[in-house]
N, C-alpha and C. Protein backbone atom coordinates (compact mmCIF):
# COMPACT_ATOMS: atom_id res chain seq x y z
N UNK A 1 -6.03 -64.01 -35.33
CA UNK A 1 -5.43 -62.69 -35.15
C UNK A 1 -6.35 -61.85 -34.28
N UNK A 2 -6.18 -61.30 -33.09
CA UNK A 2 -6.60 -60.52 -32.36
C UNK A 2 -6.94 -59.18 -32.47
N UNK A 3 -7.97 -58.49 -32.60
CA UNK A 3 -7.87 -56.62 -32.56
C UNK A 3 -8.55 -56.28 -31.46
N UNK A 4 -8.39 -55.39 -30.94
CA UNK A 4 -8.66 -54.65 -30.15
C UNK A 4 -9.20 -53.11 -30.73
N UNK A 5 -10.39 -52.81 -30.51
CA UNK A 5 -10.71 -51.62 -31.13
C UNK A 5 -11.31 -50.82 -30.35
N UNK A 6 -11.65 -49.33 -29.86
CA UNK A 6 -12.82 -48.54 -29.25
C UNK A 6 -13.17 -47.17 -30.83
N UNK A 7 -14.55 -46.94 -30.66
CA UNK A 7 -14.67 -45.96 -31.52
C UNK A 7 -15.81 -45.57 -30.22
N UNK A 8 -15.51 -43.92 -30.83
CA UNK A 8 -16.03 -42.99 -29.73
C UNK A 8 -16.46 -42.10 -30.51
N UNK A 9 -18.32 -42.62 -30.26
CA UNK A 9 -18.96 -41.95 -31.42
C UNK A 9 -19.85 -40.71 -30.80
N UNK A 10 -19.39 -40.16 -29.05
CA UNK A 10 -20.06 -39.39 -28.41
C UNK A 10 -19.17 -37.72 -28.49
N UNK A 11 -17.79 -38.00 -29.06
CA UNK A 11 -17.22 -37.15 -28.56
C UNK A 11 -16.94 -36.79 -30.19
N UNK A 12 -16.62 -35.22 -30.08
CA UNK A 12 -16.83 -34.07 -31.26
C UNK A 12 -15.79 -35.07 -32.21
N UNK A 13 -14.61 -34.99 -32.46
CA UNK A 13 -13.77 -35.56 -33.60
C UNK A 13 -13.53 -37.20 -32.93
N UNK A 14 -14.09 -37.82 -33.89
CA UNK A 14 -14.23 -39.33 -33.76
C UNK A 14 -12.84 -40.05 -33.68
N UNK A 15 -12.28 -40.14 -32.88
CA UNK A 15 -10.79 -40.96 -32.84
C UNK A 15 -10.97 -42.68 -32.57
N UNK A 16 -10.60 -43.30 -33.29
CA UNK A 16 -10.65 -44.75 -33.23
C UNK A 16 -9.14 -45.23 -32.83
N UNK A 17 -9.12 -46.33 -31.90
CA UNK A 17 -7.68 -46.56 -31.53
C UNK A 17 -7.61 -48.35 -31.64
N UNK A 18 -6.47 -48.48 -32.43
CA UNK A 18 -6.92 -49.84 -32.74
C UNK A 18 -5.47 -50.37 -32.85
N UNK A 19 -4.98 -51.32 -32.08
CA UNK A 19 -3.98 -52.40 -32.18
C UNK A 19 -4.43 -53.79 -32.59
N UNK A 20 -3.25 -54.43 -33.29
CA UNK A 20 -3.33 -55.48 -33.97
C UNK A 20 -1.97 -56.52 -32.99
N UNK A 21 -2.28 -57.41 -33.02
CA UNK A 21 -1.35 -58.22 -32.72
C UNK A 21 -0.22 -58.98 -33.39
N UNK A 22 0.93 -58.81 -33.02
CA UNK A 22 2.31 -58.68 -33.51
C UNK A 22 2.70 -59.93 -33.61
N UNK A 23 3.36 -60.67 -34.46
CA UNK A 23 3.84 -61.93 -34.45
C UNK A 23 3.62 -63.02 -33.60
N UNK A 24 4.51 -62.75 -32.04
CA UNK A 24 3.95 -64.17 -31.18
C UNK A 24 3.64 -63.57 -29.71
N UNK A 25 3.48 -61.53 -29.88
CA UNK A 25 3.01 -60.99 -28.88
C UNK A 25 1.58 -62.04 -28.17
N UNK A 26 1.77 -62.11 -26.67
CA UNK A 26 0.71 -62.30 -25.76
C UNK A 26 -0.62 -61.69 -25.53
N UNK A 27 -1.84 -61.89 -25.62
CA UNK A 27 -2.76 -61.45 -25.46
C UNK A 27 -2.54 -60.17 -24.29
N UNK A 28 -2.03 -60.60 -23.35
CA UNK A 28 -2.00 -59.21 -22.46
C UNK A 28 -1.19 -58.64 -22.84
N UNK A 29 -0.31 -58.79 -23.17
CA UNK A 29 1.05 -57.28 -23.38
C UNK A 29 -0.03 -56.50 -24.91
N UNK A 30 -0.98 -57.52 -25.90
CA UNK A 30 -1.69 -56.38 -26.38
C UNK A 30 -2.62 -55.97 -25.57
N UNK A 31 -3.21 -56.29 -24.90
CA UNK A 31 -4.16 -55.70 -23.66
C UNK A 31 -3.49 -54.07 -23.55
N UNK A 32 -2.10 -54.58 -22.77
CA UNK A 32 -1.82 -53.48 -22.24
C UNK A 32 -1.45 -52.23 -23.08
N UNK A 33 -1.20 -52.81 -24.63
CA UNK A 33 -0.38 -51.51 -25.49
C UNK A 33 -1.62 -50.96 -25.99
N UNK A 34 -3.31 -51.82 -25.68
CA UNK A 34 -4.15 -50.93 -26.15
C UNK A 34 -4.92 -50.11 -25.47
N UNK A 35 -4.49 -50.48 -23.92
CA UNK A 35 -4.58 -49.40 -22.90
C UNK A 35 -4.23 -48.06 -23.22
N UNK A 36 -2.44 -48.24 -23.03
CA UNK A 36 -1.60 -47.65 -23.26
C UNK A 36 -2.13 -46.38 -24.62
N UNK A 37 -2.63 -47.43 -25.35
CA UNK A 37 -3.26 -46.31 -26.93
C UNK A 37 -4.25 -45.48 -26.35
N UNK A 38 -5.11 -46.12 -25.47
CA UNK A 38 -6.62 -45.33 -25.08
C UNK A 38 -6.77 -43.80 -24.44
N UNK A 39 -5.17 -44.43 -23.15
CA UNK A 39 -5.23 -43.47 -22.25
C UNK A 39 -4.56 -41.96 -23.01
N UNK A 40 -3.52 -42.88 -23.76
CA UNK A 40 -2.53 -41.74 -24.57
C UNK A 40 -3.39 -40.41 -25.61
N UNK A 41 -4.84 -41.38 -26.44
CA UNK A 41 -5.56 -40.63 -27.04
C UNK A 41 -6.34 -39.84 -26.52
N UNK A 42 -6.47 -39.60 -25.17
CA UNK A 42 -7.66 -38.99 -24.74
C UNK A 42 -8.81 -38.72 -24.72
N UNK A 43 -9.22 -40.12 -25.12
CA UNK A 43 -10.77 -40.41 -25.31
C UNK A 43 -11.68 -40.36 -23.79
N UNK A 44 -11.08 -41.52 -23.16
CA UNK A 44 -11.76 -41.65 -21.94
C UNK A 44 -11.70 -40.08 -21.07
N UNK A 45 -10.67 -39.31 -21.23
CA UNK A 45 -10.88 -38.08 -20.45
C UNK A 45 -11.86 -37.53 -20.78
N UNK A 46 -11.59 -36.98 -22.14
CA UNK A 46 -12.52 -36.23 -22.69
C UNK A 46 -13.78 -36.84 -22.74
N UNK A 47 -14.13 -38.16 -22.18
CA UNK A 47 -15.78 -38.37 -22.04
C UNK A 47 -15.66 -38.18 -20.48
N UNK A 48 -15.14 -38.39 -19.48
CA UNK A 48 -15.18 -38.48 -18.05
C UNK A 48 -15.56 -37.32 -17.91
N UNK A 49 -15.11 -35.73 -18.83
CA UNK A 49 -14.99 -34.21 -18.76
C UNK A 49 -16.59 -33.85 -19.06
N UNK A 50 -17.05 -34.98 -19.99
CA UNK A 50 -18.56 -34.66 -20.41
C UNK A 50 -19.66 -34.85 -19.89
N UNK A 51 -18.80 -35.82 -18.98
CA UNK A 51 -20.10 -36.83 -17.63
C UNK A 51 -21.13 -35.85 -16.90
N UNK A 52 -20.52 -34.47 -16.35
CA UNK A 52 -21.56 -34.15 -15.88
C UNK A 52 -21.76 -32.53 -16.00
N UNK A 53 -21.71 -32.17 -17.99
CA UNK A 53 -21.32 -31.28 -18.19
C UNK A 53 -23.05 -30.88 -18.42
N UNK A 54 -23.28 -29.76 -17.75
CA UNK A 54 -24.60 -28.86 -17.61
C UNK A 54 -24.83 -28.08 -19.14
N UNK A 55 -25.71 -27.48 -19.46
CA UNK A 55 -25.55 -26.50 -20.40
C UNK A 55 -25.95 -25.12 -19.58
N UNK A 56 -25.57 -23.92 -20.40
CA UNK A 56 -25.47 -22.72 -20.18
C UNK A 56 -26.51 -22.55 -20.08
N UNK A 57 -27.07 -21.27 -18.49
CA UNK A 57 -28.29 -21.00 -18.58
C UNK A 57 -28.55 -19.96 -19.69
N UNK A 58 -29.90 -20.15 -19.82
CA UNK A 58 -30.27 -18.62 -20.99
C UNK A 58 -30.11 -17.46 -20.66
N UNK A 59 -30.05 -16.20 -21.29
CA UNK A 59 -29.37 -14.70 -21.18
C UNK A 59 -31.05 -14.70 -20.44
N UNK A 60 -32.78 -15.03 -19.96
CA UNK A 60 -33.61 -14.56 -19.94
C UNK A 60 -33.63 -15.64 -18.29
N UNK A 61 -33.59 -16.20 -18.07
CA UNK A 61 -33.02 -17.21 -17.06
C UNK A 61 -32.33 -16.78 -15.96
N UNK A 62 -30.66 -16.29 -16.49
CA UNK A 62 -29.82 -15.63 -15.87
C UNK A 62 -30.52 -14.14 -15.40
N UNK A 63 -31.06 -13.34 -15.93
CA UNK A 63 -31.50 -12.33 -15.77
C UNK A 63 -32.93 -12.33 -14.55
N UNK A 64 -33.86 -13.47 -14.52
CA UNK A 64 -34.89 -13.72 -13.81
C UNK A 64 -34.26 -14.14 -12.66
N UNK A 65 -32.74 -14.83 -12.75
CA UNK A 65 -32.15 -14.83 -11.36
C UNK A 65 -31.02 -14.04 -10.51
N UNK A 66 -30.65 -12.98 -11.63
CA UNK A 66 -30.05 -12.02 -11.08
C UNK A 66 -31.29 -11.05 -10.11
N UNK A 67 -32.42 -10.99 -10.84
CA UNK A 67 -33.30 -10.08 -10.20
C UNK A 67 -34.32 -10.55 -9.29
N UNK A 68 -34.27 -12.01 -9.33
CA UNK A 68 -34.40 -12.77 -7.76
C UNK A 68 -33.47 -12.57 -6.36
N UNK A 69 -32.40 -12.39 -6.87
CA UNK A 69 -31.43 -12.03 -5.71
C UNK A 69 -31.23 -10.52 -5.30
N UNK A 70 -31.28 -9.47 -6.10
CA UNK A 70 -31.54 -8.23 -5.71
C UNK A 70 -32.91 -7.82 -4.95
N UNK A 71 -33.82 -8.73 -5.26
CA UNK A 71 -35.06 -8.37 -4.82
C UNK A 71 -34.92 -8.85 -3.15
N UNK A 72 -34.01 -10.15 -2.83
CA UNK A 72 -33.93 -10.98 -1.40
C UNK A 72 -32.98 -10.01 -0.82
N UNK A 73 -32.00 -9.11 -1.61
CA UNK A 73 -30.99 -8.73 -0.61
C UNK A 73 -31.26 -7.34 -0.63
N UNK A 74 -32.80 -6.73 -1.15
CA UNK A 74 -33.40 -5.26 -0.73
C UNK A 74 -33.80 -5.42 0.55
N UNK A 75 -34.85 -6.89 0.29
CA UNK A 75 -35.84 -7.15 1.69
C UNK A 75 -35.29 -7.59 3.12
N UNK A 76 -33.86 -7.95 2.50
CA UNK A 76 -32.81 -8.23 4.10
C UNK A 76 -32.52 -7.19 4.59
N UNK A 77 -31.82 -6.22 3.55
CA UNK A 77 -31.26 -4.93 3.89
C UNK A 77 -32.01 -4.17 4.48
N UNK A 78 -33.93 -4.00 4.03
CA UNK A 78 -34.92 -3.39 4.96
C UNK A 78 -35.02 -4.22 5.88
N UNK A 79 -35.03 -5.63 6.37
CA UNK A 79 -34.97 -5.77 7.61
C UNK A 79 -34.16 -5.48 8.35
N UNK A 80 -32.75 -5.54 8.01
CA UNK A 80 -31.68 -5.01 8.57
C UNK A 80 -32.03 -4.25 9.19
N UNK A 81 -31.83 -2.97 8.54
CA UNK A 81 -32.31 -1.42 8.87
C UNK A 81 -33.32 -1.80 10.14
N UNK A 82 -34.82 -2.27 9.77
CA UNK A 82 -35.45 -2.52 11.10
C UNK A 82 -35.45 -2.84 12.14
N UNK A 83 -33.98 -4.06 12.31
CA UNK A 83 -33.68 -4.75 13.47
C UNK A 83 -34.26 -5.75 13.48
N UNK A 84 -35.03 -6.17 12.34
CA UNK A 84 -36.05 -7.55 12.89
C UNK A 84 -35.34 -8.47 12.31
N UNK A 85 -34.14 -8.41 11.37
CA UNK A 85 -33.45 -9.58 11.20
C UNK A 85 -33.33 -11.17 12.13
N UNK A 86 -33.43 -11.71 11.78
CA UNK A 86 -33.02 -13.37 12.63
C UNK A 86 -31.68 -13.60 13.19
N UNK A 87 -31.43 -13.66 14.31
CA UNK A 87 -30.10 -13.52 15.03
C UNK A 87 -29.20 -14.88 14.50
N UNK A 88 -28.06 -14.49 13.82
CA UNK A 88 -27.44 -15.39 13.32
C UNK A 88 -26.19 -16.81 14.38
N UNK A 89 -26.47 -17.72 14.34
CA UNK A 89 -25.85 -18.86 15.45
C UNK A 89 -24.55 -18.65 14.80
N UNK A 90 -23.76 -18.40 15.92
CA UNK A 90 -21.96 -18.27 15.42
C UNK A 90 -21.58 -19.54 15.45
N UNK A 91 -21.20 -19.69 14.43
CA UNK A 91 -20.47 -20.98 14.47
C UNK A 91 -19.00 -21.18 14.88
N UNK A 92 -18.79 -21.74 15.34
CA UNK A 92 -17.50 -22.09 16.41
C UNK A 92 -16.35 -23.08 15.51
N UNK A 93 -15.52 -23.17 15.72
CA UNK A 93 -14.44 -24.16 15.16
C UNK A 93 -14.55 -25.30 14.83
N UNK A 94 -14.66 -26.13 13.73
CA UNK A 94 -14.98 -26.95 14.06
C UNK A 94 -13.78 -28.21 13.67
């Protein structure tokens, strides 16, 4: 007797998907109905969704880089004002 099982012990509520084989069903047609179970449960998404999930920067982090960027776009704005800015290459169509 054949089973087919996945347990998905990475993702928050543990869903196990498991077919058994039916009287004189073919190895592939269960292949395919335990596809069919995998894709339907949304296991594999919901890990594909986790693949290259970052965590949140810190409230002290975010703040050291909000006030990194105010500090770059005072010192542009005084160059501005001066004229000594770097002449910007127009970019054309491309």
């Amino acid at each position: 007797m054949s089973t087919y099982a996945i347990l998905s012990p990475m993702s928050a509520p543990n869903v196990n998907v498991e077919v058994q084989k039916t009287g004189n069903e073919s190895s592939l047609s269960l292949l395919r109905r335990f596809t069919k179970r995998v894709q339907s449960s949304g296991v594999l998404m919901r890990k594909r969704g986790l693949r290259y999930k970052t965590r949140n920067l810190s409230t002290l982090k975010r703040k050291m880089a909000t006030l990194k960027y105010i500090e770059r776009r005072a010192e542009r704005e005084k160059l501005a004002k001066l004229g000594k800015l770097p002449v910007e290459k127009k970019r054309g169509r491309r």
